[in-house]
PDB file of N, CA and C in Angstrom:
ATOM      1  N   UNK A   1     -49.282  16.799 -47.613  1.00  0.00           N
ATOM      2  CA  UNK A   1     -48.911  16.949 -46.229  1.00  0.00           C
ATOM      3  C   UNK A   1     -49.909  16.171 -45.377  1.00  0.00           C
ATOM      4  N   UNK A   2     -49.285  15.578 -44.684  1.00  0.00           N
ATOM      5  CA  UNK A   2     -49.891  14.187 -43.290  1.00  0.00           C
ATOM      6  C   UNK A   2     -50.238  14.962 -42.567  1.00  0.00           C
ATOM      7  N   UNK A   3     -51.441  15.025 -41.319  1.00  0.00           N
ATOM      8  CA  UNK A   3     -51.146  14.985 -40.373  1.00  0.00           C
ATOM      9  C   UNK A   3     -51.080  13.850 -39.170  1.00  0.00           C
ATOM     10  N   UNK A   4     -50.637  14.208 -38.157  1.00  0.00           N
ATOM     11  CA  UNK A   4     -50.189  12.940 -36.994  1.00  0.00           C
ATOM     12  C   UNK A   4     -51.732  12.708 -36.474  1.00  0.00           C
ATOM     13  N   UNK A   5     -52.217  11.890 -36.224  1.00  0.00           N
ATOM     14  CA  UNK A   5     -53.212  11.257 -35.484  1.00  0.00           C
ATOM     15  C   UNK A   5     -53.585  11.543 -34.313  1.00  0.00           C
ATOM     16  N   UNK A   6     -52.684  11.029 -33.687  1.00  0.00           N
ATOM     17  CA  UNK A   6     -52.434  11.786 -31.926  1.00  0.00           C
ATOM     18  C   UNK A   6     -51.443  12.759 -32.076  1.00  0.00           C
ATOM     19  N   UNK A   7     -51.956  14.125 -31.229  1.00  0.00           N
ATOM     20  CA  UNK A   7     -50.646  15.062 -30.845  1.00  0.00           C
ATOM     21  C   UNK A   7     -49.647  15.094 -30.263  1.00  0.00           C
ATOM     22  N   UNK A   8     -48.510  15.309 -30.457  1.00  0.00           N
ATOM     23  CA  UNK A   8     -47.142  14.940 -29.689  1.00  0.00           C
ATOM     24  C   UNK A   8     -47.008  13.668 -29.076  1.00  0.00           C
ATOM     25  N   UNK A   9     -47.416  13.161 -30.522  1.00  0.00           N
ATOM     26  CA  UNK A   9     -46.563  11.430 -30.084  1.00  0.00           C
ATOM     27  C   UNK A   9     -45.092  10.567 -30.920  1.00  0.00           C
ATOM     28  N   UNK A  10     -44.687  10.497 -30.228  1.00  0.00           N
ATOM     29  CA  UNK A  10     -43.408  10.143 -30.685  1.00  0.00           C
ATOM     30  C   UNK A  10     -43.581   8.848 -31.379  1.00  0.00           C
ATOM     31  N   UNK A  11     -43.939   8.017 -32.650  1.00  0.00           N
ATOM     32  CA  UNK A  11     -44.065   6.671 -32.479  1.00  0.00           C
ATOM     33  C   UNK A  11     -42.899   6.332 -32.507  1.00  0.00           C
ATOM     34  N   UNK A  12     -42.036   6.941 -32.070  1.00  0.00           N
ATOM     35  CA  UNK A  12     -40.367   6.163 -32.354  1.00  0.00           C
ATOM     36  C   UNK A  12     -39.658   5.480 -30.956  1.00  0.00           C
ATOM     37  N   UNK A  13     -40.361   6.139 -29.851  1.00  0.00           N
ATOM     38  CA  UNK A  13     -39.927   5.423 -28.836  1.00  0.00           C
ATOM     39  C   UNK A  13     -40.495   3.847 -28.220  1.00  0.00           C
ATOM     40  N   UNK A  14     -39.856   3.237 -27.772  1.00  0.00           N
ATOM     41  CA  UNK A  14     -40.323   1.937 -26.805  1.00  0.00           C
ATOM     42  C   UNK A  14     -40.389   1.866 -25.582  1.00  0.00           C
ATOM     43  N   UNK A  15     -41.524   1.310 -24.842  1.00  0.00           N
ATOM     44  CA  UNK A  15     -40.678   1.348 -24.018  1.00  0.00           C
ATOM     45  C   UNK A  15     -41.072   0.220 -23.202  1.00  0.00           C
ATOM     46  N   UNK A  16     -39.613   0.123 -21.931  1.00  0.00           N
ATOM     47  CA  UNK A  16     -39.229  -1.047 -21.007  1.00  0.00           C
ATOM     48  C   UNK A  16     -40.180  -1.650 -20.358  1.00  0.00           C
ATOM     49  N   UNK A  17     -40.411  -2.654 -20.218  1.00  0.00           N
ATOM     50  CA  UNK A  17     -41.235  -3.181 -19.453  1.00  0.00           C
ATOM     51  C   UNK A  17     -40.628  -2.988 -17.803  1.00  0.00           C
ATOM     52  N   UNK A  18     -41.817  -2.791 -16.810  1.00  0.00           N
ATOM     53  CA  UNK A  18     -40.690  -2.470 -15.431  1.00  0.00           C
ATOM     54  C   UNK A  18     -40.698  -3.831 -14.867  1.00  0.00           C
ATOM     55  N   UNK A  19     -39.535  -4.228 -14.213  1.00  0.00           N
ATOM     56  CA  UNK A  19     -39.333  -5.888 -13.704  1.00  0.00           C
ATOM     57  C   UNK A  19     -40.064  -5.948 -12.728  1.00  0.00           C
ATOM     58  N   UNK A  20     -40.500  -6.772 -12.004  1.00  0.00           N
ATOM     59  CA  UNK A  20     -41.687  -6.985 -10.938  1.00  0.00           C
ATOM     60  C   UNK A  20     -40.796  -6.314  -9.812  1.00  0.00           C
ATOM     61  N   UNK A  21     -39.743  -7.008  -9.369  1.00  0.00           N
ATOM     62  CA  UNK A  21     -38.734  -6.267  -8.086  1.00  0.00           C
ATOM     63  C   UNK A  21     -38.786  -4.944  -8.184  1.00  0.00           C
ATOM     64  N   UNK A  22     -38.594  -4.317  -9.051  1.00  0.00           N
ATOM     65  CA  UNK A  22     -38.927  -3.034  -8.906  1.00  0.00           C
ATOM     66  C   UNK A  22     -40.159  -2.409  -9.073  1.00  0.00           C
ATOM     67  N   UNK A  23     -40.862  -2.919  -9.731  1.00  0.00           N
ATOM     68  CA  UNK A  23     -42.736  -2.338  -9.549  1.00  0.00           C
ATOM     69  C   UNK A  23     -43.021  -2.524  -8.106  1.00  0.00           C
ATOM     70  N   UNK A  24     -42.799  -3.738  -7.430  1.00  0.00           N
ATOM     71  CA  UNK A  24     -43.641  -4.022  -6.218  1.00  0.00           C
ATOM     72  C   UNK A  24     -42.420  -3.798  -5.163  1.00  0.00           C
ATOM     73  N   UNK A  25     -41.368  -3.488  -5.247  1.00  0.00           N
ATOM     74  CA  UNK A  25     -40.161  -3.179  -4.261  1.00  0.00           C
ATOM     75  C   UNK A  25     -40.415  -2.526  -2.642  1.00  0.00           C
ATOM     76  N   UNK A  26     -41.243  -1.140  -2.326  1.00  0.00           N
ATOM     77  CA  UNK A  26     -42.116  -0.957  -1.654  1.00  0.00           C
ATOM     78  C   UNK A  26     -42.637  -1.605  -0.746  1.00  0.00           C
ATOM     79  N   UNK A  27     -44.137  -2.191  -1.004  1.00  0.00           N
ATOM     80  CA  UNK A  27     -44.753  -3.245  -0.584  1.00  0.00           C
ATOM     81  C   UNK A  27     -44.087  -4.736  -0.089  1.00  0.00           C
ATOM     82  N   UNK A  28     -43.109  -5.179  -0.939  1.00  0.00           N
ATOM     83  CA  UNK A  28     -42.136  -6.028  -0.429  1.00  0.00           C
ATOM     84  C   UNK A  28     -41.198  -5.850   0.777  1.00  0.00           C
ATOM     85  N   UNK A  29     -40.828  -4.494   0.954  1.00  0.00           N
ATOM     86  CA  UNK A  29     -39.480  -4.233   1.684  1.00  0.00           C
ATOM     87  C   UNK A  29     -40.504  -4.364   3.126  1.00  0.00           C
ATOM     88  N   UNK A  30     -41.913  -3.264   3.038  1.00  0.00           N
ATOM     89  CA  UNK A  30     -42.652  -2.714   4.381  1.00  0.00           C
ATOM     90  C   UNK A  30     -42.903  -4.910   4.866  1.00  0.00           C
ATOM     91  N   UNK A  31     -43.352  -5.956   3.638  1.00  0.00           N
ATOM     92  CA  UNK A  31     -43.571  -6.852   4.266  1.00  0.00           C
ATOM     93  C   UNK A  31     -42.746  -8.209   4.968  1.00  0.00           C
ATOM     94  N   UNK A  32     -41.152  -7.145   4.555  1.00  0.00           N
ATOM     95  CA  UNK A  32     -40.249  -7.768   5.273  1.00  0.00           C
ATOM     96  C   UNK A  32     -39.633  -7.419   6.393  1.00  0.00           C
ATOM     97  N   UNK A  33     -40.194  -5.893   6.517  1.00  0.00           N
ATOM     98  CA  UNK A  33     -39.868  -5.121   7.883  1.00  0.00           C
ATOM     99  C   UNK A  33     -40.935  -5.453   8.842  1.00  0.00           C
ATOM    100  N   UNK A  34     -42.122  -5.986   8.828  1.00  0.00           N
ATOM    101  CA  UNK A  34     -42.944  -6.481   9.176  1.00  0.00           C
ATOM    102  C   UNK A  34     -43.145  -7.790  10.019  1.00  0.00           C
ATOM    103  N   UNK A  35     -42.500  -8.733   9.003  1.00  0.00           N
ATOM    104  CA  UNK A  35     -42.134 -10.207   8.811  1.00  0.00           C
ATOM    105  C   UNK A  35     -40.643 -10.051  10.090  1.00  0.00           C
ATOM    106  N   UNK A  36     -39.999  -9.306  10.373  1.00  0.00           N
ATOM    107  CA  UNK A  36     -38.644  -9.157  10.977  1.00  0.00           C
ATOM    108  C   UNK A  36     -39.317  -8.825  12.789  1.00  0.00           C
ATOM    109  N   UNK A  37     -40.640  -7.903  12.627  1.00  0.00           N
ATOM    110  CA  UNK A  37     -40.960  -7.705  14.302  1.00  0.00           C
ATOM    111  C   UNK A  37     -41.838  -8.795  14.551  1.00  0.00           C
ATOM    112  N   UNK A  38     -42.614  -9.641  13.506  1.00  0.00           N
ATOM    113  CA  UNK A  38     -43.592 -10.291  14.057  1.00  0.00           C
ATOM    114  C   UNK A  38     -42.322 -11.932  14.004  1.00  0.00           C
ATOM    115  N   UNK A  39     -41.781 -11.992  13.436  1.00  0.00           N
ATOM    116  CA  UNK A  39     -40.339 -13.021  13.959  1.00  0.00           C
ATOM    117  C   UNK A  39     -39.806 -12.448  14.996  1.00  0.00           C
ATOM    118  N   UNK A  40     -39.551 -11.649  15.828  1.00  0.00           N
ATOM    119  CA  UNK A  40     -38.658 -11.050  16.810  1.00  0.00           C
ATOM    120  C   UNK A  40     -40.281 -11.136  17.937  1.00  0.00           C
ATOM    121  N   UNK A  41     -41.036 -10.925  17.778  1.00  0.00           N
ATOM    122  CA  UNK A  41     -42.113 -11.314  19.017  1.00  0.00           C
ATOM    123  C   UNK A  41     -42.096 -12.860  19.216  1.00  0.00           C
ATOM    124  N   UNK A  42     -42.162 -13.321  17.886  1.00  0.00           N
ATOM    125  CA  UNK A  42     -42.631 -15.192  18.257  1.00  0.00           C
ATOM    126  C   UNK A  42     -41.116 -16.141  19.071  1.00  0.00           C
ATOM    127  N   UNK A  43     -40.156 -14.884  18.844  1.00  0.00           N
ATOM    128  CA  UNK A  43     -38.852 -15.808  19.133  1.00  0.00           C
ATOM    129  C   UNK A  43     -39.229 -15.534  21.056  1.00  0.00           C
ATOM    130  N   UNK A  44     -39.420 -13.927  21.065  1.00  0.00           N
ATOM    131  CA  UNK A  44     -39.318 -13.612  22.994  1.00  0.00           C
ATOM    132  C   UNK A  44     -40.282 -14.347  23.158  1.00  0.00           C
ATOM    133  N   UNK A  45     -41.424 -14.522  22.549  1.00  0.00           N
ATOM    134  CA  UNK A  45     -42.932 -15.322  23.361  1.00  0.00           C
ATOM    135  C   UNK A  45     -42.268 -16.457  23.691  1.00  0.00           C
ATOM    136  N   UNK A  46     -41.981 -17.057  22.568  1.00  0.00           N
ATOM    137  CA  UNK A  46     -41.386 -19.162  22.741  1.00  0.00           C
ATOM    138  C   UNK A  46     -40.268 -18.825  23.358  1.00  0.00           C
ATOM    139  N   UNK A  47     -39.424 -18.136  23.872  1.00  0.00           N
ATOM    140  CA  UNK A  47     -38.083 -17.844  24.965  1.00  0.00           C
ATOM    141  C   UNK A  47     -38.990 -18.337  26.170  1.00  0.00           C
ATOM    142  N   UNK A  48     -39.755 -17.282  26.332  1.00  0.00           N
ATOM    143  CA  UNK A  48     -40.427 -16.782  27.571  1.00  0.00           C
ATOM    144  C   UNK A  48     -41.158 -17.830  27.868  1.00  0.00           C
ATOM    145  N   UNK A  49     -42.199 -18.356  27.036  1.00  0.00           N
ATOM    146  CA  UNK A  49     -43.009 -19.225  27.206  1.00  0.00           C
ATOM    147  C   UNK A  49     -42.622 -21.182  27.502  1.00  0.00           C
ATOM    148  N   UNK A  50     -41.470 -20.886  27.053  1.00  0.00           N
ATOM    149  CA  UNK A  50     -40.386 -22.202  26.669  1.00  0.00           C
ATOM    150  C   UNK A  50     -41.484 -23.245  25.272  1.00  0.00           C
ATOM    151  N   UNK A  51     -41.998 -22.333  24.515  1.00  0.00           N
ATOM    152  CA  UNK A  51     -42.791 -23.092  23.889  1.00  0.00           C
ATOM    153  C   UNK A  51     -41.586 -23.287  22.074  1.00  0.00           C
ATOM    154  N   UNK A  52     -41.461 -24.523  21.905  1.00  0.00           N
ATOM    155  CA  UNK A  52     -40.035 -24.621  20.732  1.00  0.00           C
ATOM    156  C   UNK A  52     -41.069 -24.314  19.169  1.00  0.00           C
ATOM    157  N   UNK A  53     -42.487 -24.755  18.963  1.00  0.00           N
ATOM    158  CA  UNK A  53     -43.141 -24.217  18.208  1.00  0.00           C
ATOM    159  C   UNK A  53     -42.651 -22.946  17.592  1.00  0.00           C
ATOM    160  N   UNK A  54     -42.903 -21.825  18.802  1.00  0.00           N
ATOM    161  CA  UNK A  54     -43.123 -20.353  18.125  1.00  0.00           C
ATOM    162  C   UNK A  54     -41.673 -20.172  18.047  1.00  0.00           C
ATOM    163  N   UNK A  55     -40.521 -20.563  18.871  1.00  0.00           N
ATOM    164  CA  UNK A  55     -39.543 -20.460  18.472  1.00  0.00           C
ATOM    165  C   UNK A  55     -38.826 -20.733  16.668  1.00  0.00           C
ATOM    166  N   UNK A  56     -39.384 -22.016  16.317  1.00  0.00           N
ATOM    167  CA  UNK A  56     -39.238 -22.766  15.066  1.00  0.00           C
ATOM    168  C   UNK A  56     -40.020 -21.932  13.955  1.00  0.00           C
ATOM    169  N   UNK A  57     -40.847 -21.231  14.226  1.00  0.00           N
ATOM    170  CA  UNK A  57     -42.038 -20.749  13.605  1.00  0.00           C
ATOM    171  C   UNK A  57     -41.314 -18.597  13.352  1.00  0.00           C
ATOM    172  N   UNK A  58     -40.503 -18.452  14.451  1.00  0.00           N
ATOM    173  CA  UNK A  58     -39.587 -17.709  14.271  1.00  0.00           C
ATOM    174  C   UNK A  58     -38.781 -17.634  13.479  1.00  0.00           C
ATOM    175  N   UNK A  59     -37.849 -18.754  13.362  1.00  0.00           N
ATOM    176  CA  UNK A  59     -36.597 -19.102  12.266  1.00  0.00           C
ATOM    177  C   UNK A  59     -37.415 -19.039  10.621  1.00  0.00           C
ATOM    178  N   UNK A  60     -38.464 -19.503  10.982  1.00  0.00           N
ATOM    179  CA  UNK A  60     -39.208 -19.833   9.603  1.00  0.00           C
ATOM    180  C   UNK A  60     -39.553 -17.916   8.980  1.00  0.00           C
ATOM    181  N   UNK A  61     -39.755 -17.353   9.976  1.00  0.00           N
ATOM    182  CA  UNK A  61     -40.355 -15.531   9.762  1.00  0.00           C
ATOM    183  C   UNK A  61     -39.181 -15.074   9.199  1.00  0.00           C
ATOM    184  N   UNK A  62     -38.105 -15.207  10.457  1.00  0.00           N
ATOM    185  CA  UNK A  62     -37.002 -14.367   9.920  1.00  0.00           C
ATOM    186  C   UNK A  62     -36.588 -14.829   8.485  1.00  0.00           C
ATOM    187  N   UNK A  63     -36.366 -16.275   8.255  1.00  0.00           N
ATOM    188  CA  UNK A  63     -35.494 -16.694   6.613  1.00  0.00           C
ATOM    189  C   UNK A  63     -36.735 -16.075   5.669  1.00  0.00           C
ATOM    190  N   UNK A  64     -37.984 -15.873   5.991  1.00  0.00           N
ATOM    191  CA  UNK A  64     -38.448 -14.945   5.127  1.00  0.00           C
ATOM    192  C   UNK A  64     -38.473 -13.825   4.575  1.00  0.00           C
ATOM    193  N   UNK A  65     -38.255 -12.785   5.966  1.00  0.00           N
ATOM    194  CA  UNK A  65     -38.031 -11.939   5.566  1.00  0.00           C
ATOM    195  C   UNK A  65     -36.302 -11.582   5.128  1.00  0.00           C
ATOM    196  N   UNK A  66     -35.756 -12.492   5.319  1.00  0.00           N
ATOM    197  CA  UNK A  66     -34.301 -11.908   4.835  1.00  0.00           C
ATOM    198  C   UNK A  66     -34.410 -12.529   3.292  1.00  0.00           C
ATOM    199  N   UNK A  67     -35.411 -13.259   3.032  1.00  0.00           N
ATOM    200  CA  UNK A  67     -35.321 -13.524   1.279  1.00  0.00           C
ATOM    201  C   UNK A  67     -36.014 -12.751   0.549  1.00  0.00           C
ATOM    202  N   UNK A  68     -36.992 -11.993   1.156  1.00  0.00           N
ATOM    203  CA  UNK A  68     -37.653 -11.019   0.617  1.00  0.00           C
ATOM    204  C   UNK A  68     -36.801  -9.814   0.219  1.00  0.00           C
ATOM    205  N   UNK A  69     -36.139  -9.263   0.855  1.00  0.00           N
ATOM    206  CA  UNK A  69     -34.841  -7.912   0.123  1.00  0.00           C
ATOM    207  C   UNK A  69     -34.511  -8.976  -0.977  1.00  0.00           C
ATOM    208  N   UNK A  70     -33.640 -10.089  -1.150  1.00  0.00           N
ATOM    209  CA  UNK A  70     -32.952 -10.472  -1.991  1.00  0.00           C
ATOM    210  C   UNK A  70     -33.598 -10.868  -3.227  1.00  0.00           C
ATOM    211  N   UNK A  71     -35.227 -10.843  -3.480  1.00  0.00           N
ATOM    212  CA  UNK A  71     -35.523 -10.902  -4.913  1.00  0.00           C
ATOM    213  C   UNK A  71     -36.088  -9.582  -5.019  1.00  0.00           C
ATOM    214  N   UNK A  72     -36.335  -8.272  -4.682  1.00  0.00           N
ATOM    215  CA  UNK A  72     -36.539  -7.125  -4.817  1.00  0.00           C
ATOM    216  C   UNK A  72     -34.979  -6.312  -5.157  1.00  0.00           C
ATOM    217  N   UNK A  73     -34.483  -6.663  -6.465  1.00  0.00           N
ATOM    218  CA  UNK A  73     -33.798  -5.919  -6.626  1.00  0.00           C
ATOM    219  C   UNK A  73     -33.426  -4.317  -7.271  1.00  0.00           C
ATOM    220  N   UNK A  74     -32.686  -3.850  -7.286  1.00  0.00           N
ATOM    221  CA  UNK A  74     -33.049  -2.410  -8.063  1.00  0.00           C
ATOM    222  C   UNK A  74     -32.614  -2.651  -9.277  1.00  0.00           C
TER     223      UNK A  74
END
């Protein structure tokens, strides 16, 4: 009669590796909700300011954060 090495270990299971989108999903989503007000300030500043920079620099925030949901998948 054997005994087991470690207590209550199963060596029969495997297991999954977790995909990055879902390990870091979280942290991704808060830095696209983030990425969405600090694009929504630079667009009213360059409105307001008539400056086309922060406007351009806007378009550039927002297509970020709308690509950020799309590789955080579940």
């Amino acid at each position: 009669m054997s005994t087991n090495p470690v207590p209550n270990a199963n060596t029969n299971t495997t297991f999954k590796p977790v995909p990055w989108g879902k390990k870091y999903r979280t942290p991704l989503m808060n830095t696209a909700f983030w990425c969405f007000w600090i694009g929504f300030f630079l667009a009213h500043q360059g409105g307001v300011s008539n400056i086309d920079f922060m406007i351009s620099l806007s378009y550039v925030v927002f297509t970020l954060a709308c690509l950020v949901p799309l590789v955080t998948k579940k």
